[in-house]
C-alpha atoms as a PDB file:
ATOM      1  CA  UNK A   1       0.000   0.000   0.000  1.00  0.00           C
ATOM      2  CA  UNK A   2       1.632   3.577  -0.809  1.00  0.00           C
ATOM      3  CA  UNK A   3       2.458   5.256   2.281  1.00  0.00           C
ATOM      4  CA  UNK A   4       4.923   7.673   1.383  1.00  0.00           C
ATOM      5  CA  UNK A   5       5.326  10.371  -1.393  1.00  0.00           C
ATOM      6  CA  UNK A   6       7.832   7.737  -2.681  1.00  0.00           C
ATOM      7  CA  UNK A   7       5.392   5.277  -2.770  1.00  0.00           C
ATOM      8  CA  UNK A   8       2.863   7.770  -4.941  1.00  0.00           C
ATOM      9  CA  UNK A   9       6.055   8.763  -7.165  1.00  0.00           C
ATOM     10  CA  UNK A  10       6.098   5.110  -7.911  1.00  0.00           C
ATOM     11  CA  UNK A  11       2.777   4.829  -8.688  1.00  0.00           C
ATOM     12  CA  UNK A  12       2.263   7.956 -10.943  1.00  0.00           C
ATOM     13  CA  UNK A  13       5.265   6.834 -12.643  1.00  0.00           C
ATOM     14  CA  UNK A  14       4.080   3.544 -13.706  1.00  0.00           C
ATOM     15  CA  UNK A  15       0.622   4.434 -14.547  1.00  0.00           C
ATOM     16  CA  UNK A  16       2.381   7.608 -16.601  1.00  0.00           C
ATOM     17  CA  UNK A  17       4.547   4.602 -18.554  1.00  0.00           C
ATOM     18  CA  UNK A  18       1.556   2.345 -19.391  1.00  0.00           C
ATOM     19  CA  UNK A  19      -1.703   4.627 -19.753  1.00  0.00           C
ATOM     20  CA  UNK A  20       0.102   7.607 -21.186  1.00  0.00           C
ATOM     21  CA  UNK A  21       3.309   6.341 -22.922  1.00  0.00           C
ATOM     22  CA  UNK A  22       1.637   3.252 -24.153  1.00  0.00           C
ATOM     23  CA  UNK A  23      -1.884   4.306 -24.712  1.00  0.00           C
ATOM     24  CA  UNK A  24      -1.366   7.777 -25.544  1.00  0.00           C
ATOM     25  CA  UNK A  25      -3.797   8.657 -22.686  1.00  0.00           C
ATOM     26  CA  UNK A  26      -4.124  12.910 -22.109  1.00  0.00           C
ATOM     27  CA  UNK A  27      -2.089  13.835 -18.517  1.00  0.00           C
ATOM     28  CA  UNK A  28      -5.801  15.594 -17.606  1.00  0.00           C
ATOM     29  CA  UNK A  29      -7.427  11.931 -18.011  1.00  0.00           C
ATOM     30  CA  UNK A  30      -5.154   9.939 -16.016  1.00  0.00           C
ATOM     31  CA  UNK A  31      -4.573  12.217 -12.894  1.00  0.00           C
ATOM     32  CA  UNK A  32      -7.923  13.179 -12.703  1.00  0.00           C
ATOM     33  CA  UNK A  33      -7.626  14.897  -9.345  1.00  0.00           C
ATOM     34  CA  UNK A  34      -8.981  11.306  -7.134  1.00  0.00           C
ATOM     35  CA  UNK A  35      -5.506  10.100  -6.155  1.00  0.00           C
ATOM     36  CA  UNK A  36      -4.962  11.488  -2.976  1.00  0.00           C
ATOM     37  CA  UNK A  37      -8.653  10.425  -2.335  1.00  0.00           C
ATOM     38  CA  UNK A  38      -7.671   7.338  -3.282  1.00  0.00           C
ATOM     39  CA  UNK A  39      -6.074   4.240  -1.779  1.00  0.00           C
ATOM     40  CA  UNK A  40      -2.805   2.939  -3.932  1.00  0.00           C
ATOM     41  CA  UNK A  41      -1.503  -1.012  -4.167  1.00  0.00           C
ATOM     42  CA  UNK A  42       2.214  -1.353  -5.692  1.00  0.00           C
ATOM     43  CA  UNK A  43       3.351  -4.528  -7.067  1.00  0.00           C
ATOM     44  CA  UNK A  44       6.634  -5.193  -7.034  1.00  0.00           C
ATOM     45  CA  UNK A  45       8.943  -7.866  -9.413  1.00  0.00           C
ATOM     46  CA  UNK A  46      12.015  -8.456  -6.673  1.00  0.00           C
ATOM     47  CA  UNK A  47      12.516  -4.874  -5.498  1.00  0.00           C
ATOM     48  CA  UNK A  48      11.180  -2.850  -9.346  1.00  0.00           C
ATOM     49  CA  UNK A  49       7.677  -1.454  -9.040  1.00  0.00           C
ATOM     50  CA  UNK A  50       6.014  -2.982 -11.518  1.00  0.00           C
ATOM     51  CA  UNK A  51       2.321  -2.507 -11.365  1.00  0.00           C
ATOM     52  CA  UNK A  52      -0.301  -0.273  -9.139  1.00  0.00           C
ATOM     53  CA  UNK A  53      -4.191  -0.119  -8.694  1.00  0.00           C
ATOM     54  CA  UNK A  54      -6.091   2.658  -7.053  1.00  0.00           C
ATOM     55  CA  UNK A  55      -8.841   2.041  -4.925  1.00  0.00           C
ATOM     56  CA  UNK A  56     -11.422   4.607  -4.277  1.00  0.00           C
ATOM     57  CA  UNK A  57     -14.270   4.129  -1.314  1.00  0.00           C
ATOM     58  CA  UNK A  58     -17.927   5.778  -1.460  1.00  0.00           C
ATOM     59  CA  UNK A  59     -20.965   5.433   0.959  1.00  0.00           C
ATOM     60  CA  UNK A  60     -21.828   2.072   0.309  1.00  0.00           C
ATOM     61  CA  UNK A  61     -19.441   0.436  -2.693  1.00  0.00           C
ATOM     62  CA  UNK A  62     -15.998   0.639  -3.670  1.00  0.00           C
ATOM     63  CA  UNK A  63     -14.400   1.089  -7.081  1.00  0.00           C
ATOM     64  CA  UNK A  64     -11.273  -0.295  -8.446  1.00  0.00           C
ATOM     65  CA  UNK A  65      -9.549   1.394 -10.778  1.00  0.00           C
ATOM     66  CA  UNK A  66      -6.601   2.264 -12.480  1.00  0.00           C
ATOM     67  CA  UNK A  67      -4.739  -1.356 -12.832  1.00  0.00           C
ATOM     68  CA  UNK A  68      -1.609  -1.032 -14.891  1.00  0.00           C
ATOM     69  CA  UNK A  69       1.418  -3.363 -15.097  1.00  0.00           C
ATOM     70  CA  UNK A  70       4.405  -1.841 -16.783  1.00  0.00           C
ATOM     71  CA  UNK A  71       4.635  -3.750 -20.135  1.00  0.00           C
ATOM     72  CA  UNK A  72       7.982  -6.112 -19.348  1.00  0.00           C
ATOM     73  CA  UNK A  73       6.167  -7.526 -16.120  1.00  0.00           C
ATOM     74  CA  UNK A  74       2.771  -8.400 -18.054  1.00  0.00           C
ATOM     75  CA  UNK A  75       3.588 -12.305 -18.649  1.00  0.00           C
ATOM     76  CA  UNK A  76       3.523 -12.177 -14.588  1.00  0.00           C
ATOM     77  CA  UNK A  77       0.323 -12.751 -12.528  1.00  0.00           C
ATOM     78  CA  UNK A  78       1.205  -9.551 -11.076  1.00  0.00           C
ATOM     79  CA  UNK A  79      -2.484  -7.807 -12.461  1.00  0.00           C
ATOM     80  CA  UNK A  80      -4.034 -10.901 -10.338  1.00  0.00           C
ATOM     81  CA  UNK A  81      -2.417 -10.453  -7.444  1.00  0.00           C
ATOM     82  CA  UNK A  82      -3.056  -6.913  -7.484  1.00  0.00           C
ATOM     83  CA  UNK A  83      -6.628  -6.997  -8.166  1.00  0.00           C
ATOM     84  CA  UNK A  84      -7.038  -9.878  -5.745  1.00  0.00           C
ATOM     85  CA  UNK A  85      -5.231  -7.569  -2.757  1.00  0.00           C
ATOM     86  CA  UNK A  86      -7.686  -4.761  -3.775  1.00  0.00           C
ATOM     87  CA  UNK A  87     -10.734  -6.654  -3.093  1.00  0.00           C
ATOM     88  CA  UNK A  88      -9.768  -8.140  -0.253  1.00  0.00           C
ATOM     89  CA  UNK A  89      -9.117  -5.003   1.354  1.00  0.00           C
ATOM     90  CA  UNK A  90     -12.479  -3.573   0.386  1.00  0.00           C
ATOM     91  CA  UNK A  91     -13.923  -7.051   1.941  1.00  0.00           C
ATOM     92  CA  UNK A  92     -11.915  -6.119   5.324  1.00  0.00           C
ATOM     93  CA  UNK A  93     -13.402  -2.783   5.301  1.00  0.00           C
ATOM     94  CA  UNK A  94     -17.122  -3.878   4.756  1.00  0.00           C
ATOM     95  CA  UNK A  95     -17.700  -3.513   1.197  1.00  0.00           C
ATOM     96  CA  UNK A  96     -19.560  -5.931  -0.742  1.00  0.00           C
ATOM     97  CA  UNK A  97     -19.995  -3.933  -3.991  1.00  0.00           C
ATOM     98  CA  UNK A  98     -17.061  -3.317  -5.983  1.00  0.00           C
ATOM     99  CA  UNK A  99     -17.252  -1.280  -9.056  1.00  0.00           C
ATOM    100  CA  UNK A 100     -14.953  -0.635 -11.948  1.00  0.00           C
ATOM    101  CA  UNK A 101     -14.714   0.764 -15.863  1.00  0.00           C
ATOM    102  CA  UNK A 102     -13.068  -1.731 -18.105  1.00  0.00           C
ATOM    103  CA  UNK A 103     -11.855  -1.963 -21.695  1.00  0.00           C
ATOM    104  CA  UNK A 104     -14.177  -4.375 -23.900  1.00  0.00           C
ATOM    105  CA  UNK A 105     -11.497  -6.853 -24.410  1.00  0.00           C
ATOM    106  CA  UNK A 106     -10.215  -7.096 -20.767  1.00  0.00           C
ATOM    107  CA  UNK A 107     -13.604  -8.363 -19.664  1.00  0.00           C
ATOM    108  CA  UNK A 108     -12.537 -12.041 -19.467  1.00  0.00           C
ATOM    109  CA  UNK A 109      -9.770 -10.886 -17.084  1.00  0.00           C
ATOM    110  CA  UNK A 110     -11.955  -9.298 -14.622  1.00  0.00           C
ATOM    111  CA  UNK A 111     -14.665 -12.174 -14.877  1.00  0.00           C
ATOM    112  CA  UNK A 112     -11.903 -14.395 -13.521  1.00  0.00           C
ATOM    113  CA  UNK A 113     -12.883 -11.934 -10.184  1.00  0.00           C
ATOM    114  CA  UNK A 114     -16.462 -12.647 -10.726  1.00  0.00           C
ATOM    115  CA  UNK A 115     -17.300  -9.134 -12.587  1.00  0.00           C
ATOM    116  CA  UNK A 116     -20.053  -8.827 -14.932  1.00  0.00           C
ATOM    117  CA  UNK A 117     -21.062  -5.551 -17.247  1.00  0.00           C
ATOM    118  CA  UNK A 118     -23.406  -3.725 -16.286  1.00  0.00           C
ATOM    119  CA  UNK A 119     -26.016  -3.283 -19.132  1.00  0.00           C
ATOM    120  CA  UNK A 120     -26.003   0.301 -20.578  1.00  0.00           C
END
């Protein structure tokens, strides 16, 4: 869990190599102002932070967002691990919705966690 700026550094510099180096995703997108609201995992590969997910808490569901693996850890189970952490901890803290936005074709991935779309 990020605890420190250091910890934060790590995680806006992995999200900034995968969602806006790799995607081409605008800086105003992908720090949209909810990280310090936020709750932060980092993954690590031996001692390299390689992957992060931001967890966000409302009244009476949580949302997971913001998963990214940096591109030479992907062949890892890192994402699973990640994801896995995340809602666990929203279990410990009483949630039992979960929410989260997800590409079309990364929908079999998070139905491995039980997610289904929401129509509309």
């Amino acid at each position: 869990m990020a605890r420190s700026f250091e910890d934060l550094a790590q995680v806006v510099a992995i999200r900034s190599a995968v969602y806006m180096a790799e995607q081409n995703c605008p800086y105003a997108e992908e720090f949209d102002g909810n990280d310090l609201s936020g709750t932060h995992l980092i993954g690590y590969i031996g001692d390299e932070p390689a992957g992060c997910l931001r967890i966000r808490y409302f009244a009476d569901f949580a949302k997971v967002e913001r998963l990214a693996v940096r591109k030479e850890f992907r062949k890892t189970k890192l994402a699973f691990h990640l994801v896995r952490a995340g809602v666990e901890l929203c279990r410990k803290k009483g949630y039992r919705r979960i929410y989260g936005h997800a590409r079309e074709d990364l929908l079999k991935f998070w139905q491995v966690f039980g997610a289904r779309p929401i129509p509309g």
